[in-house]
Every structure is written in C-alpha cells, then in structure tokens.
C-alpha atoms as a PDB file:
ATOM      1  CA  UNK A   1     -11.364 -18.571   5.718  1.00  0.00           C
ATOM      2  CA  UNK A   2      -9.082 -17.554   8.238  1.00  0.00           C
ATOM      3  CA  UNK A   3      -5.949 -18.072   6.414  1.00  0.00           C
ATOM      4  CA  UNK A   4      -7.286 -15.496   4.088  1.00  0.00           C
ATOM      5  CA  UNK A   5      -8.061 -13.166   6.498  1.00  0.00           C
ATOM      6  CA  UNK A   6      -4.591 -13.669   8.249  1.00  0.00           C
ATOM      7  CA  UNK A   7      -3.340 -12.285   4.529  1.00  0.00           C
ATOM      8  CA  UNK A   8      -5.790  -9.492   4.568  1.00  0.00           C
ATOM      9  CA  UNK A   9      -4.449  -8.363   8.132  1.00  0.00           C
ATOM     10  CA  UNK A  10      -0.740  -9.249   8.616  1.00  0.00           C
ATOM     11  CA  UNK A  11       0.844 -10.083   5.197  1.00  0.00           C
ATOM     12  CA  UNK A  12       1.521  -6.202   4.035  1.00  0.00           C
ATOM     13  CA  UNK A  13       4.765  -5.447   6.041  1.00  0.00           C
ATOM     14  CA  UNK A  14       6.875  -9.254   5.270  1.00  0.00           C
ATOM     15  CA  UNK A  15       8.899  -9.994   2.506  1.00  0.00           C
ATOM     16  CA  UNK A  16       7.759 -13.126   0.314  1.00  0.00           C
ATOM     17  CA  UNK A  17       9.579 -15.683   2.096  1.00  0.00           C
ATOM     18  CA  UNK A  18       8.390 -14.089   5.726  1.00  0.00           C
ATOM     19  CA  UNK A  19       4.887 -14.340   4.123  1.00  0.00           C
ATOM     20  CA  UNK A  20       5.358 -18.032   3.440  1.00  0.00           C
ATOM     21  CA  UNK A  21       6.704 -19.190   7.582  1.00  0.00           C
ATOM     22  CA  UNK A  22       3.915 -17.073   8.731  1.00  0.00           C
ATOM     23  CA  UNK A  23       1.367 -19.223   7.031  1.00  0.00           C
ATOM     24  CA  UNK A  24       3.107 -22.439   8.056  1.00  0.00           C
ATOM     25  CA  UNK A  25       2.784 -21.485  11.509  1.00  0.00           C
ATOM     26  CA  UNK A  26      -0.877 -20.257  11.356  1.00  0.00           C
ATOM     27  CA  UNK A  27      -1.464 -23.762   9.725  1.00  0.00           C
ATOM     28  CA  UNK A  28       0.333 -25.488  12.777  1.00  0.00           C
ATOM     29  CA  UNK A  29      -1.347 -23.595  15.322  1.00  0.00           C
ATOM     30  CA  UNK A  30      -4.766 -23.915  13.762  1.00  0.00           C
ATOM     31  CA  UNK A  31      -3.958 -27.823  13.441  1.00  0.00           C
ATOM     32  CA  UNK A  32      -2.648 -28.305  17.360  1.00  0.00           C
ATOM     33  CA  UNK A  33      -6.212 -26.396  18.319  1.00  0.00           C
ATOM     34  CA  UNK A  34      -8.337 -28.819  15.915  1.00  0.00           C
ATOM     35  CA  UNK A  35      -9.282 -25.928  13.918  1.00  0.00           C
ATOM     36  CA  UNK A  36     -10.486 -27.158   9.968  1.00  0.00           C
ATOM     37  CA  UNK A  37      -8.951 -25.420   7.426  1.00  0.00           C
ATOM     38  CA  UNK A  38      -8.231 -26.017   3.799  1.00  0.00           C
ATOM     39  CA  UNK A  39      -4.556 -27.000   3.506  1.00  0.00           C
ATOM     40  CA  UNK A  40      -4.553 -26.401  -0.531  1.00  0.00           C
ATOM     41  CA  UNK A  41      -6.435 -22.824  -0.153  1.00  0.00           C
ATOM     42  CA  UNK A  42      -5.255 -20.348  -2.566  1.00  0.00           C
ATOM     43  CA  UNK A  43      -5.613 -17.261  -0.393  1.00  0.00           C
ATOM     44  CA  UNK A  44      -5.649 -15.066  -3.518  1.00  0.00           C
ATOM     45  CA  UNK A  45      -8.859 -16.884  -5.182  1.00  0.00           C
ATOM     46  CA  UNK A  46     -10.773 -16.924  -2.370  1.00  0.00           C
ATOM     47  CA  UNK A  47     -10.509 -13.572  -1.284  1.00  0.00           C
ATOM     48  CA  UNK A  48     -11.077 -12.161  -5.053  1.00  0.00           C
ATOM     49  CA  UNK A  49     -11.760 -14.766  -7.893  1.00  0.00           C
ATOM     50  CA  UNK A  50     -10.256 -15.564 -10.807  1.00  0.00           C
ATOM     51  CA  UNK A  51     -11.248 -12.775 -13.061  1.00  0.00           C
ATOM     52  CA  UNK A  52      -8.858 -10.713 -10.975  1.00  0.00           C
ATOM     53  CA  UNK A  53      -5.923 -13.018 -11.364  1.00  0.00           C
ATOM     54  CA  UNK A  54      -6.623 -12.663 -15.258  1.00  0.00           C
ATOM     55  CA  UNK A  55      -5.850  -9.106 -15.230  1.00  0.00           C
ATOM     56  CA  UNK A  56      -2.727  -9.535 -13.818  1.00  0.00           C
ATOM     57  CA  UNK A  57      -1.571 -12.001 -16.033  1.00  0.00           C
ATOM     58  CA  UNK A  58      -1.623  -9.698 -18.871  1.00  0.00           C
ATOM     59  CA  UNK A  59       0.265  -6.857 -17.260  1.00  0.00           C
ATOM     60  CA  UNK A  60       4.076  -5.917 -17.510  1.00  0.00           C
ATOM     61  CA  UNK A  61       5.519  -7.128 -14.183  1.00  0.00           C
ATOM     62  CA  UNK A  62       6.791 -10.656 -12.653  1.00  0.00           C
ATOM     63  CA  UNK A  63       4.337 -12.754 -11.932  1.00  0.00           C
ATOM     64  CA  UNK A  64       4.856 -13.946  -8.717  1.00  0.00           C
ATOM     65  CA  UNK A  65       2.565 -14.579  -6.013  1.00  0.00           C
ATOM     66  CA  UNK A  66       4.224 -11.530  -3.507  1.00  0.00           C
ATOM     67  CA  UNK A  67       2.762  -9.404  -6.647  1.00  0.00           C
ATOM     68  CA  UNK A  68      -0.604 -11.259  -6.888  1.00  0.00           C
ATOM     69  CA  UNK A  69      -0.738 -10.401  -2.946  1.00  0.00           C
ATOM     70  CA  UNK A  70       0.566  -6.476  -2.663  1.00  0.00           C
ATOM     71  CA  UNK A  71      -2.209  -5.964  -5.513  1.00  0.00           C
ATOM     72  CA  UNK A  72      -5.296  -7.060  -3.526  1.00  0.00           C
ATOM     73  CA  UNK A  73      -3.771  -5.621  -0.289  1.00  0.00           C
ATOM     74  CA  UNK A  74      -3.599  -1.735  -2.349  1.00  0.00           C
ATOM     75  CA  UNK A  75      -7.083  -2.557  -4.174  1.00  0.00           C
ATOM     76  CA  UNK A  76      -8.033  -1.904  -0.674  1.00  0.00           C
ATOM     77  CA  UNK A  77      -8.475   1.735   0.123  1.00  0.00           C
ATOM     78  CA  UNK A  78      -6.006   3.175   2.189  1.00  0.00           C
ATOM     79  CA  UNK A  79      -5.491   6.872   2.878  1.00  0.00           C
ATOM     80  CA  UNK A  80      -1.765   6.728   3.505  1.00  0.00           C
ATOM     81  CA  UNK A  81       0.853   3.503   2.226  1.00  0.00           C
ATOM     82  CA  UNK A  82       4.362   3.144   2.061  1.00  0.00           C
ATOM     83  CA  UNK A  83       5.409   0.875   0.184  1.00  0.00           C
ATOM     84  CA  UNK A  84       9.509  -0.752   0.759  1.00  0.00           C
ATOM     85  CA  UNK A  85      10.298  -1.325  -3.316  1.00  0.00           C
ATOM     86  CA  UNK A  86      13.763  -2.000  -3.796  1.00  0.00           C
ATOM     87  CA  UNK A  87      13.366  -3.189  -7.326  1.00  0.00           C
ATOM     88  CA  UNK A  88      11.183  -0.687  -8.319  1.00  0.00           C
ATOM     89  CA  UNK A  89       8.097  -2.973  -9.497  1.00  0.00           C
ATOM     90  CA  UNK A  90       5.078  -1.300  -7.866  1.00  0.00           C
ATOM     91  CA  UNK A  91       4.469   1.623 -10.041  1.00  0.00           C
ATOM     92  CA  UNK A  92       2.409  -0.891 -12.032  1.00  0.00           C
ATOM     93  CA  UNK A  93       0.369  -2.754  -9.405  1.00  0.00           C
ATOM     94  CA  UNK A  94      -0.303   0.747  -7.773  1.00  0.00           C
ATOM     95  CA  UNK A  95      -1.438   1.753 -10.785  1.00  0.00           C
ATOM     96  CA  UNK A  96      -4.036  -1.249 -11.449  1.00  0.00           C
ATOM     97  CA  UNK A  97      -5.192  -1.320  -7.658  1.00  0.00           C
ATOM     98  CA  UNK A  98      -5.982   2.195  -8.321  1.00  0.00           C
ATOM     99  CA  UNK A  99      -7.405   2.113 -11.943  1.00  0.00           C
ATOM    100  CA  UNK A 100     -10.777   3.625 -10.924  1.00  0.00           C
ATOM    101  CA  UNK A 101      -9.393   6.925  -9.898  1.00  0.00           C
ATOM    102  CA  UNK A 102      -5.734   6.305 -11.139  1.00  0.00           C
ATOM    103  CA  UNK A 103      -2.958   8.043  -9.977  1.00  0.00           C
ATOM    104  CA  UNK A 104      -0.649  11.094 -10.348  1.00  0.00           C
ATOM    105  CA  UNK A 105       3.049   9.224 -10.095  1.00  0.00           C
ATOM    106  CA  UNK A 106       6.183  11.624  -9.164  1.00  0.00           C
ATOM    107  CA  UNK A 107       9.233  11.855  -7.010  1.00  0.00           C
ATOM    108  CA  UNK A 108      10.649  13.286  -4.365  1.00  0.00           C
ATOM    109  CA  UNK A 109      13.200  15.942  -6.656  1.00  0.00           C
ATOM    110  CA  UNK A 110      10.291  16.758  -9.088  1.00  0.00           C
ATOM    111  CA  UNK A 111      10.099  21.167  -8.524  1.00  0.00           C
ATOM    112  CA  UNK A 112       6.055  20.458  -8.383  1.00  0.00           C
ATOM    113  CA  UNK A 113       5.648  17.769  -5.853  1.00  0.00           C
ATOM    114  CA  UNK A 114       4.139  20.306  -3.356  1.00  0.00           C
ATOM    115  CA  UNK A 115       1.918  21.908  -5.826  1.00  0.00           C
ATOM    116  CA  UNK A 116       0.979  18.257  -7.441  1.00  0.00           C
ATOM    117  CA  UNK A 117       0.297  16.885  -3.648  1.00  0.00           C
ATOM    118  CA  UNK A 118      -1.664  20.266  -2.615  1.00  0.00           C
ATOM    119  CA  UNK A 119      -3.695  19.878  -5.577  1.00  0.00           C
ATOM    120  CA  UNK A 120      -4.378  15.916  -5.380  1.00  0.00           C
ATOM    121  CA  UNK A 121      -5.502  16.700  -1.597  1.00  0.00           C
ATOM    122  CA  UNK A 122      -8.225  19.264  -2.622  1.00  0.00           C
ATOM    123  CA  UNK A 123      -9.078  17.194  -5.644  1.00  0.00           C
ATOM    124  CA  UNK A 124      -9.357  13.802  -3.654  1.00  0.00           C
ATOM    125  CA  UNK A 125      -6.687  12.139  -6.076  1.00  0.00           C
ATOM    126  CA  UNK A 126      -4.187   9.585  -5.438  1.00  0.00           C
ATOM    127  CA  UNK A 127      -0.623  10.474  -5.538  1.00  0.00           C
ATOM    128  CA  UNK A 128       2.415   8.198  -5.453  1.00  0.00           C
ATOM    129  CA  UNK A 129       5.649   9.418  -4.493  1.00  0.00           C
ATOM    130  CA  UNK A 130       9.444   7.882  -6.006  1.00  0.00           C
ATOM    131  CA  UNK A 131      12.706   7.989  -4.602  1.00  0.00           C
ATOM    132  CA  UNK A 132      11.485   9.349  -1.119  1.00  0.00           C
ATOM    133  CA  UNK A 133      13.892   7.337   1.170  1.00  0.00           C
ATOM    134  CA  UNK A 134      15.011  11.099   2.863  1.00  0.00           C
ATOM    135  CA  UNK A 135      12.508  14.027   3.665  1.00  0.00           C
ATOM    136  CA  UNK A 136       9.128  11.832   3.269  1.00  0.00           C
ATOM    137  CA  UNK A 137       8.257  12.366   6.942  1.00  0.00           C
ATOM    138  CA  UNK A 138       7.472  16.385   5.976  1.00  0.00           C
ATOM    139  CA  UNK A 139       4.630  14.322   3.479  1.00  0.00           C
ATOM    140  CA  UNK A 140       3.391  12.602   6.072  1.00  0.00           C
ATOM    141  CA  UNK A 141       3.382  15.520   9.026  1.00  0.00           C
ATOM    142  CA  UNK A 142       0.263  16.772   8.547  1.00  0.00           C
ATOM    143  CA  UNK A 143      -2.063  13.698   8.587  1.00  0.00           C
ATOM    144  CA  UNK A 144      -0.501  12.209  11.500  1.00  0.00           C
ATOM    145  CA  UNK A 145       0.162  15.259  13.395  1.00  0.00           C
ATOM    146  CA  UNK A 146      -3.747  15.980  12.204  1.00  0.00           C
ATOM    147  CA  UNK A 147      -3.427  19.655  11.542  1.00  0.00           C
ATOM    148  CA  UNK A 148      -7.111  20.045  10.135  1.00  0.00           C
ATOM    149  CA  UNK A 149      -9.289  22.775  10.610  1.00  0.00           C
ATOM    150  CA  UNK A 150     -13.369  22.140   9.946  1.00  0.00           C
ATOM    151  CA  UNK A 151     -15.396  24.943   8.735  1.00  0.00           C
ATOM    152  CA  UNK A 152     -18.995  24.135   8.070  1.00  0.00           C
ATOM    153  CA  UNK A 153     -19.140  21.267   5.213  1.00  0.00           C
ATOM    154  CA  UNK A 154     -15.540  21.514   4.461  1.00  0.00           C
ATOM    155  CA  UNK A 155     -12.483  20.331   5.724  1.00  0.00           C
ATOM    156  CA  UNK A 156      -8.661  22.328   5.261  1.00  0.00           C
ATOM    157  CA  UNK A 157      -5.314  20.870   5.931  1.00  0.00           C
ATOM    158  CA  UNK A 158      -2.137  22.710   6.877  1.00  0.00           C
ATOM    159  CA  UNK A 159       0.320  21.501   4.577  1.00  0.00           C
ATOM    160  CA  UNK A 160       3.967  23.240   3.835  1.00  0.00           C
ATOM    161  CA  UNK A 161       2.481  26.265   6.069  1.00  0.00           C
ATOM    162  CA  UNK A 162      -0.724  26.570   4.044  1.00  0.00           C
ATOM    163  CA  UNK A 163      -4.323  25.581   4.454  1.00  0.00           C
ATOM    164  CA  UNK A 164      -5.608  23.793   1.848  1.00  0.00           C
ATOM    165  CA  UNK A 165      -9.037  21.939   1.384  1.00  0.00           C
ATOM    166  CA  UNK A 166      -8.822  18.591   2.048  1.00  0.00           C
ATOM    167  CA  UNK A 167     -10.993  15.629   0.092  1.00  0.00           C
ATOM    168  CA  UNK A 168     -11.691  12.637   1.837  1.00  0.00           C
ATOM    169  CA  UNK A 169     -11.026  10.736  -1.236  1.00  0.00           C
ATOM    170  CA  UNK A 170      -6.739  11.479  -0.761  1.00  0.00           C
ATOM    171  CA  UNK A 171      -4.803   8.962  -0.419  1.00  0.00           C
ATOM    172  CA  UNK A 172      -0.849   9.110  -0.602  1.00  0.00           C
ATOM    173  CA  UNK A 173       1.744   5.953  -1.558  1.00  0.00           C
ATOM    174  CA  UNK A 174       5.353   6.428  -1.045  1.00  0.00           C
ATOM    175  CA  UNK A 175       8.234   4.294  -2.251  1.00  0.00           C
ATOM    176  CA  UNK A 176      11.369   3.522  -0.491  1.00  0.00           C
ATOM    177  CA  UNK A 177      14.140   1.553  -1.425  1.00  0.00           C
ATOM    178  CA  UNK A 178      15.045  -0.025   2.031  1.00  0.00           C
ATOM    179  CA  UNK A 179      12.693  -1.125   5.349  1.00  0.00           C
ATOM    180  CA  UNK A 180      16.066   1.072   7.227  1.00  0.00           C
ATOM    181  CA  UNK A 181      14.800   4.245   5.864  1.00  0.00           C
ATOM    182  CA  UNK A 182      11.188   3.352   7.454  1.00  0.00           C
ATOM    183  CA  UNK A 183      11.322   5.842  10.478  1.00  0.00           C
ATOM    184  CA  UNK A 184       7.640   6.065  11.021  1.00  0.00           C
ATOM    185  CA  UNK A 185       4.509   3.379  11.177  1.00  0.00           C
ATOM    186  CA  UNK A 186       1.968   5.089  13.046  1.00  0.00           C
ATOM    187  CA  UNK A 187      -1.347   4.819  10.697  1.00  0.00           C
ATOM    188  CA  UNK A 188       0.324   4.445   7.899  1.00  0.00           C
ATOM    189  CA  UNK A 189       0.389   1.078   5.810  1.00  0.00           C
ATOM    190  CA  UNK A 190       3.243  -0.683   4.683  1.00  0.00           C
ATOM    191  CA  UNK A 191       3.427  -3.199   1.865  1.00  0.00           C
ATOM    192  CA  UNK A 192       6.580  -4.912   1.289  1.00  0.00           C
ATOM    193  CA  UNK A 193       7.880  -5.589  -2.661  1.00  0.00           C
ATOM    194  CA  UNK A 194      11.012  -7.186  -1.727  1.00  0.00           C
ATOM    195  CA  UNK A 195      11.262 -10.278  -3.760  1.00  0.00           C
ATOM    196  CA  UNK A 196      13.124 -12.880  -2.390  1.00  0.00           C
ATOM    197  CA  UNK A 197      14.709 -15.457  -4.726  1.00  0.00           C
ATOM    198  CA  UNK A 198      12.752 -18.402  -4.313  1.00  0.00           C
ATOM    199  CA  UNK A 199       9.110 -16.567  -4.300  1.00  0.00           C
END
C-alpha cells in the first residue's frame, strides 16, 4: 500500500498529530488523482501483522498508536537515530525493536560512555545514549565526518583521537528532550516521541 509506505518513509521526524494531517492529505491527493486506496487501512497491520501488535500490548508503556509506529520504524536497522523524547518513553520500545542484539543504555554524564561506545563499536553492539541534549554532536563526528581507515578485512574508526575497530553491526540512538537541541540531520534518523494529547 502506499499509505504504508508513506509511514515507512516520512512518519519518523512528526509528532502524532503531524503524523495524522500528513495522512489526510496523502488520502486527498491520492483521491483528486483517482488513485484506489483503502480508506480503513491500519498502516501498522499491514506493514507487520498482528503478532507484532501482541507484543506490544503486554509491555510497560502507553499504548498509543505514535508508540505502535516509532517501534516498527526502530525494528528497522539503522546505524545512527536520534530520537526527540521529551517524556522519556523510548527506552522501552528501543529496547524491543532491538531485542535480537539488545542494547547497552547510558547517558551522557556516565564516566564510561567513551569506553562503553568504543567498545560497542568494535563489538558491533547497539548503544543508546540519555540526557544528550548538549555535546552529542562529538558522538556523532566521526561517522559523518567518516574518519575510517581500511586495512585489509578490517575497518578502524577515529573516535575521541583513537582508532578503534569498527563493526558494521554499530548502531547508535540518542535521546533528546527537545526538536531545538536537534543541530544536525545529515544521515542520521530521527524519530519523534512527542505525544500530543489527543493521539
């Protein structure tokens, strides 16, 4: 369907209600060009089933549909997120979307974030980062300033003046509390947890 795939694609950055006048107008324009589409589509069953709803019903947080919708956008692998949280709720769908691998939670103050991250890199882990609304773009430097080095098989990664080895399998979430401490987009995806009151 291509309202699904319009979630997929654009949904990640909006807050709920955003979410919800994006679809209307993808239903208007897809109407005004004759284009067939089911008006009572549940975007979340057709992209995934039912069985993954289930687990979700069981879990800890609200149950609301922005939820339901930020989990199948992170089951999707992505090497770098950030993700705008200002009510902290996503340790707990990060944690599902990434229940094959799982991953190593801690915050921006924590005295072994660089050795956690340095090891999670070589080890191809996930790592999600708290409270990093000031000094996450030093995180982020190396992977979009791409300081990797290749020799033979492997790959190494400067990161805090060091090279390190550097598994594909990385992948890095971030949390801030605000879209106005968002100073950088560039290959990186954002999925927005702001709940809105009548989600």
């Amino acid at each position: 369907s291509i309202l699904a795939a319009g979630f997929l694609v654009f949904y990640a950055p909006f807050t709920s209600n955003k979410r919800k006048t994006l679809r209307s107008s993808w239903e208007d324009l897809l109407s005004n060009a004759e284009v067939m589409y089911s008006e009572n589509l549940n975007h979340i069953d057709f992209v995934e089933g039912e069985n993954t709803l289930n687990k979700l019903y069981s879990l800890q947080f609200p149950q609301t549909q922005l939820i339901y919708e930020n989990f199948l956008i992170l089951s999707r692998k992505s090497d770098l997120v950030i993700c705008i949280d200002p009510d902290d709720q996503s340790i707990p769908v990060i944690s599902l979307a990434s229940m094959e691998t799982g991953t190593i939670v801690t915050h921006m103050n924590d005295s072994y974030l660089k050795k956690n991250m340095i090891q999670s890199i070589g080890r191809g882990e996930s790592i999600t980062i708290r409270n990093a609304d000031h000094g996450y773009e030093a995180l982020l430097s190396p992977f979009l300033r791409k300081f990797i080095q290749k020799e033979s098989e492997s790959i190494y990664l400067r990161v805090f003046g060091s090279l390190c080895q550097y598994n594909t399998e990385f992948s890095m979430c971030i949390l801030l509390s605000d879209y106005k401490f968002l100073h950088t987009a560039s290959k990186i995806k954002i999925v927005n947890f702001k709940f809105e009151q009548d989600d």
